[in-house]
Protein backbone atom coordinates (compact mmCIF):
# COMPACT_ATOMS: atom_id res chain seq x y z
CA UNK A 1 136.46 128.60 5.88
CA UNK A 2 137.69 131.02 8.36
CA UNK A 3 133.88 131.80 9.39
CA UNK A 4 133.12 128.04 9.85
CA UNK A 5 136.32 127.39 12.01
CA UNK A 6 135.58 130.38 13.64
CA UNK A 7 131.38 129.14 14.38
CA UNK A 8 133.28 125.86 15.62
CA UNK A 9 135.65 127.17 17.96
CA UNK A 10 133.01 129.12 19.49
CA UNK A 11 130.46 125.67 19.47
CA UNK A 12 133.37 124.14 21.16
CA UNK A 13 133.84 126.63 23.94
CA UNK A 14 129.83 127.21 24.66
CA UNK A 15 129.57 122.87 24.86
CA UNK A 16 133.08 122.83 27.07
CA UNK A 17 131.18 125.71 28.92
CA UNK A 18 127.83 124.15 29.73
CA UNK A 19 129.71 120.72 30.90
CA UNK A 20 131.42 122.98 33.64
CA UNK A 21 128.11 124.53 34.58
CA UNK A 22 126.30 121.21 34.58
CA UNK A 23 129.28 119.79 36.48
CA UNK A 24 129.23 122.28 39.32
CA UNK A 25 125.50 122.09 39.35
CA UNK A 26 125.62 118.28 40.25
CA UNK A 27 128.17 118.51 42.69
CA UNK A 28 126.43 121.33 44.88
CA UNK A 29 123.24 118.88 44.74
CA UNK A 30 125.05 116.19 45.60
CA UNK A 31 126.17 117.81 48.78
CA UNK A 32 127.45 114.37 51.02
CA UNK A 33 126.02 111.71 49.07
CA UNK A 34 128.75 111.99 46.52
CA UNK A 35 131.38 110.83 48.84
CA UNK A 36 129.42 108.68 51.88
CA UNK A 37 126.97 105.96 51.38
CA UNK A 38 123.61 106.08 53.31
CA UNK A 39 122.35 103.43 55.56
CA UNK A 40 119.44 101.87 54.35
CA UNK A 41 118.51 104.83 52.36
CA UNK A 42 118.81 107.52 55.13
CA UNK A 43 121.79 110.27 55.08
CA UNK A 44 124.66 110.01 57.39
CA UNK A 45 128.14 108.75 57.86
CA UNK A 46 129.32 104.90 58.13
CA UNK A 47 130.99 103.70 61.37
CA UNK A 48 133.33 106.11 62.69
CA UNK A 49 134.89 107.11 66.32
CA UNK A 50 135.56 104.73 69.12
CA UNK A 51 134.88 102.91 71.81
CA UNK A 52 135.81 102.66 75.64
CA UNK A 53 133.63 100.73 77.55
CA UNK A 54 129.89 101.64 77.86
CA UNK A 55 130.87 105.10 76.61
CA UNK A 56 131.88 105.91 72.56
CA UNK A 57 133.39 109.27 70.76
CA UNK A 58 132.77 110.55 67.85
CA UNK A 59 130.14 107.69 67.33
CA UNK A 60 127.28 107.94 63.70
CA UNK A 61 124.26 109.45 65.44
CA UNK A 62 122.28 107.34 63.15
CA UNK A 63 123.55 103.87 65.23
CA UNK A 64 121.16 102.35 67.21
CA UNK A 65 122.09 102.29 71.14
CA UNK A 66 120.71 100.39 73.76
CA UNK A 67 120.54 101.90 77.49
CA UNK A 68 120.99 98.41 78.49
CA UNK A 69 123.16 96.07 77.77
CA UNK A 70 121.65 92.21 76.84
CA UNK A 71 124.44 90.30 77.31
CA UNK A 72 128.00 89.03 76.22
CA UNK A 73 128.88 88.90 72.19
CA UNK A 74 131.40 87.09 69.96
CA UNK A 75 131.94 87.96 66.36
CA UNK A 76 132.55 85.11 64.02
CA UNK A 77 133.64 85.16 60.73
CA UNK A 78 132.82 82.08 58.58
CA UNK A 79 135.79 82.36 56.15
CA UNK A 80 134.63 78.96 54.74
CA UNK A 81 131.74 80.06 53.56
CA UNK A 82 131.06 80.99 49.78
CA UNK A 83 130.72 84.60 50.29
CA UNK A 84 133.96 84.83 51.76
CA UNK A 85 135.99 83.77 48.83
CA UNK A 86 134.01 86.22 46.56
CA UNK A 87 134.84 89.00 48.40
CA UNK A 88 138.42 88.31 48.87
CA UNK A 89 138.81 87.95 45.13
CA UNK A 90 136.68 91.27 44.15
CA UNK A 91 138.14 93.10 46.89
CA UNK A 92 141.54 91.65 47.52
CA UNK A 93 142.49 95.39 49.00
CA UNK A 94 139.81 94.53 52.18
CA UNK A 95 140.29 92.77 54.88
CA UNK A 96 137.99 90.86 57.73
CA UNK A 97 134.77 92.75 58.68
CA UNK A 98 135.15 91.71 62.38
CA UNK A 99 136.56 94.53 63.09
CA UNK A 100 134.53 97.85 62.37
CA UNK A 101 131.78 95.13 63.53
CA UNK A 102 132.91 94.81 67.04
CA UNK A 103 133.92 98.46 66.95
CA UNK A 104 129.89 99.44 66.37
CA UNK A 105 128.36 96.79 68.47
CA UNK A 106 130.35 98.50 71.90
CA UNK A 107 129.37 101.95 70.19
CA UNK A 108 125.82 100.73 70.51
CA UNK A 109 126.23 99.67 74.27
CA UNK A 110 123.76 96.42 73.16
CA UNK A 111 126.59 94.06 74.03
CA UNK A 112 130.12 93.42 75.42
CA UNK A 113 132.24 92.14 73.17
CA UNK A 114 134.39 89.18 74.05
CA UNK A 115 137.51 88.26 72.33
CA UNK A 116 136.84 85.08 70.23
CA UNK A 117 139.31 85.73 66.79
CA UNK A 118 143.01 85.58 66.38
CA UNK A 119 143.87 87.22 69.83
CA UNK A 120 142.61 84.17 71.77
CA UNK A 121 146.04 82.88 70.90
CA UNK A 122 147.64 85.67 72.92
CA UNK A 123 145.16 85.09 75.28
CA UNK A 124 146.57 81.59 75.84
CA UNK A 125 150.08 82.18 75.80
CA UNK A 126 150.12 84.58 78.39
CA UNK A 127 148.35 82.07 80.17
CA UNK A 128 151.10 79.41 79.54
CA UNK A 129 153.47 81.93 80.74
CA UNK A 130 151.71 82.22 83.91
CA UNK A 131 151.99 78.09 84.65
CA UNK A 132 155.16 78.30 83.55
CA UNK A 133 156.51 80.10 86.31
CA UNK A 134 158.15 82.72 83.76
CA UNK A 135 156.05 85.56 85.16
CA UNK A 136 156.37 87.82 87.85
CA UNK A 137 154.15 87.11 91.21
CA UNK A 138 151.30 89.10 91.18
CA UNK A 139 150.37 89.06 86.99
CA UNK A 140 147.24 87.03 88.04
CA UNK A 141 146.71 84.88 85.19
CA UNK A 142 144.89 81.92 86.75
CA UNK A 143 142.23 80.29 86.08
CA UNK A 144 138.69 81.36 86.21
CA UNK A 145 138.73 84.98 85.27
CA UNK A 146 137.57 84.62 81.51
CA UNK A 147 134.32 85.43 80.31
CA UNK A 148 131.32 83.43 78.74
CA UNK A 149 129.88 84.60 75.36
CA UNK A 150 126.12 84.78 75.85
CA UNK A 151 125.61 84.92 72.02
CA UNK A 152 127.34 84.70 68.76
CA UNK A 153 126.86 87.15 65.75
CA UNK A 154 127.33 85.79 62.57
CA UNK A 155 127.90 88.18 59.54
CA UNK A 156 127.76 87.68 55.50
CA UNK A 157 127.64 89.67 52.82
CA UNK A 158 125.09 88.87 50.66
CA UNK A 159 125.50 91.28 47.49
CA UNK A 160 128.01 94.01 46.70
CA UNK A 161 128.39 95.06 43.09
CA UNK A 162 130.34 98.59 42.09
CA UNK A 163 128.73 100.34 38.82
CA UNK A 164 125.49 98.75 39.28
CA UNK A 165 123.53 101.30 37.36
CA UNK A 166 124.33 105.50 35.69
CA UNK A 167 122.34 108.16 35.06
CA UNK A 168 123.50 109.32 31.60
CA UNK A 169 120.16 108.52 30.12
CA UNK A 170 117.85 111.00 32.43
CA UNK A 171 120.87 113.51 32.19
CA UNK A 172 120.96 113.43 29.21
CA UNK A 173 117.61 113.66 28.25
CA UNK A 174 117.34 117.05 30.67
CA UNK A 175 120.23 119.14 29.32
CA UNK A 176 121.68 117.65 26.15
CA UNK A 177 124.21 115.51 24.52
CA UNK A 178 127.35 117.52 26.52
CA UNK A 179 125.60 116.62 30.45
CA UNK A 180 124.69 113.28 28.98
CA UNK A 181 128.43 112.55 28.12
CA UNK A 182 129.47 114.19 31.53
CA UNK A 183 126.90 112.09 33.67
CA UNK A 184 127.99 109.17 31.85
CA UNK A 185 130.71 108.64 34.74
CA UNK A 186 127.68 108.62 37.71
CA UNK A 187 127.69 105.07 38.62
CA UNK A 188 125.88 103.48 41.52
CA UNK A 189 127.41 100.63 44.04
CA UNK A 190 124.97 98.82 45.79
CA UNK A 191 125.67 96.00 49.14
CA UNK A 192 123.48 93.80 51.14
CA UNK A 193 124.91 92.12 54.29
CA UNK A 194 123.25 89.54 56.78
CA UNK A 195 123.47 89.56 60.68
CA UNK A 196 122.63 86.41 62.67
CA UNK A 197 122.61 86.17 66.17
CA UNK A 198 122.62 82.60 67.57
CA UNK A 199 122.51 81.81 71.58
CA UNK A 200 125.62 79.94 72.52
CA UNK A 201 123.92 78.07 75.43
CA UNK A 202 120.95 76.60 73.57
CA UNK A 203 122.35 77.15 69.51
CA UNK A 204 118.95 78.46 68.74
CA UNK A 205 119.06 81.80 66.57
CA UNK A 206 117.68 84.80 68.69
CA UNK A 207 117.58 87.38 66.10
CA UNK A 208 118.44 88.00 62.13
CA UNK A 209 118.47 90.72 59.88
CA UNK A 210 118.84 91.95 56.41
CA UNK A 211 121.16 95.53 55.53
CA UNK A 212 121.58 97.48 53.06
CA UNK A 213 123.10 100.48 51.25
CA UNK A 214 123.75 102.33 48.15
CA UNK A 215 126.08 105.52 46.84
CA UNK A 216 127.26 107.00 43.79
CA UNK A 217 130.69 107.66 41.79
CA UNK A 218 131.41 110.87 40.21
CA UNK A 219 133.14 110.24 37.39
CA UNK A 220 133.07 114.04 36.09
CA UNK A 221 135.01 114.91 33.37
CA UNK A 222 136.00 110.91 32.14
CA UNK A 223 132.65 111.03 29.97
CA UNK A 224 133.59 113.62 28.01
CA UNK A 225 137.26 114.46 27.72
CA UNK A 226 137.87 110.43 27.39
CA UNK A 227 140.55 109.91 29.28
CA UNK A 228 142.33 113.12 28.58
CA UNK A 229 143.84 115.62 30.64
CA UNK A 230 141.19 115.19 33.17
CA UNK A 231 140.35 111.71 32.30
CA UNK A 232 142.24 110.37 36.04
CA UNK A 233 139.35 112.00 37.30
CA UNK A 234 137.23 108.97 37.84
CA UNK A 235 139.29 107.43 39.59
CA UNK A 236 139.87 110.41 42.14
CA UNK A 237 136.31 110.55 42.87
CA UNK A 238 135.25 107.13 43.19
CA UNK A 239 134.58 106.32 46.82
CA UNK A 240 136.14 102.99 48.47
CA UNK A 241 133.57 100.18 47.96
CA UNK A 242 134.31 99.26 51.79
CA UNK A 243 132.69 102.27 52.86
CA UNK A 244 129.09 100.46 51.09
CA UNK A 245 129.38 97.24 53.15
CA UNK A 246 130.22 99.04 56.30
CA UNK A 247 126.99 101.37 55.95
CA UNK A 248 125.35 97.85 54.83
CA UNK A 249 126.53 96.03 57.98
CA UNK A 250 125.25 99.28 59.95
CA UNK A 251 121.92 99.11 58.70
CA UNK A 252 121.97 95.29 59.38
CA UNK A 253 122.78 95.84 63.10
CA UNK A 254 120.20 99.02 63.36
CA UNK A 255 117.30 96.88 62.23
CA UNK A 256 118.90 93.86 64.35
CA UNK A 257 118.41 96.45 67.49
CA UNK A 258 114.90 98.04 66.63
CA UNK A 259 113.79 93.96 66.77
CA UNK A 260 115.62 93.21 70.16
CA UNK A 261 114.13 96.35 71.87
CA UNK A 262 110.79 94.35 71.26
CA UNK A 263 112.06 91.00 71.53
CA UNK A 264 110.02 87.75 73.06
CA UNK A 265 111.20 84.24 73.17
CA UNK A 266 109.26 81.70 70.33
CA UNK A 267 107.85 78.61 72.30
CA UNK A 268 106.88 75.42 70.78
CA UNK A 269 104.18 73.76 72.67
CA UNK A 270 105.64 70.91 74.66
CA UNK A 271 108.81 72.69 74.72
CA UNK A 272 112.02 73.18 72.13
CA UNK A 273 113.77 70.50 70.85
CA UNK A 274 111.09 67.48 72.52
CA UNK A 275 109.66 66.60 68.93
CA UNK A 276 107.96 69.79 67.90
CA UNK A 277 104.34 70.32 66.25
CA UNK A 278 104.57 69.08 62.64
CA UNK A 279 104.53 65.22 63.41
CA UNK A 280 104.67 62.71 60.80
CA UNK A 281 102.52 59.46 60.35
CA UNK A 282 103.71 56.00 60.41
């Protein structure tokens, strides 16, 4: 009896051994991508820094940027539409994309954002201030000074699931029971978000494009100790599901830019909006 406890003890220690091993192994492979997402596939860093003017700090180096500016931009956020209420209700703890949007469209330099949100309001009270005579001579609030928006960008999110798929199963299958009960925690989160960009003068849509993006949870030691002393791990590890739709939305906007830079006008013979090509008989 003594022998046998003895053989399992040291069973016990070799499996608690090799889970350690396998553990460090997969977190000095893992390098970055167990904490950021990646845009579209591609390594680096969601949208970060800031903004001041045509110049940025601490900006991704994998956002597009455009030497030249094409024009003036309002962010809108349809908070009627179905994805909308989905998102508020799976991720109650996030709030409006608008913005770390705005914040990587001036990073780009593509376009100057105008204010077109909440802040209008302030906008116009400072105004009524002004015609109310309650301000001091010289705050130059009068009319004219406000600017047009060229173009409106419309974003959605069009897919964003957390645990989407694990790796236990190839794990597993490579170094045993122990790493397959360790990698059980590896769980993949997955987001796809839509930019449209629609020309405020005419309403016809200039540009659209598809994002996505994709990282993994660490869930180390939950698969095998079961929620013992190190079973909090999990949620330790598990990276914000915001940080997924931000890299999502940046890969939107990339591929949005990579279009632009090649951009030319679509033109209906007889011109837009005079009856089009696809008539119908009487």
């Amino acid at each position: 009896m003594k022998m046998k406890l003895l053989i399992d003890r040291k069973r016990d220690s070799g499996a608690t051994a090799l889970a350690a091993i396998v553990a460090a192994a997969f977190i000095g492979l893992s390098g970055c991508e167990a904490t950021m997402p990646k845009m579209g596939g591609a390594s680096g860093h969601t949208v970060t820094g800031a903004a001041g003017g045509e110049t940025s700090e601490g900006a991704n180096s994998a956002l597009e940027n455009c030497d030249e500016t094409l024009g003036t931009l309002a962010v809108v956020e349809d908070q009627s539409a179905p994805w909308w209420a989905t998102y508020r209700h799976r991720y109650p703890t996030l709030g409006t994309t608008v913005p770390v949007l705005r914040t990587m469209i001036q990073q780009s330099n593509c376009f100057v954002v105008v204010e077109r949100g909440r802040a209008m309001n302030n906008m116009m009270q400072e105004r009524a201030l002004m015609q109310s005579g309650e301000m001091r001579q010289g705050s130059n609030f009068g009319k004219g000074q406000m600017v047009a928006a060229d173009y409106t960008m419309n974003p959605s999110i069009q897919f964003s699931e957390k645990g989407t798929s694990g790796v236990k199963g190839l794990v597993g299958g490579l170094f045993g029971s122990v790493a397959g009960a360790l990698a059980g925690g590896m769980k993949a989160n997955e987001a796809a978000t839509t930019l449209l960009l629609v020309d405020n003068r005419s309403g016809v849509q200039i540009s659209s494009s598809v994002g996505n993006a994709k990282n993994f949870d660490y869930n180390l030691f939950g698969g095998l100790f079961g929620g013992g002393a190190f079973g909090g791990a999990g949620a330790f590890t598990n990276t914000p599901e915001g940080k997924v739709i931000t890299a999502a939305f940046a890969d939107s906007f990339n591929q949005m830019v990579k279009a632009l830079r090649n951009y030319k006008a679509q033109k209906v013979k007889g011109g837009l909006g005079k009856g089009g090509r696809l008539k119908v008989g009487e």
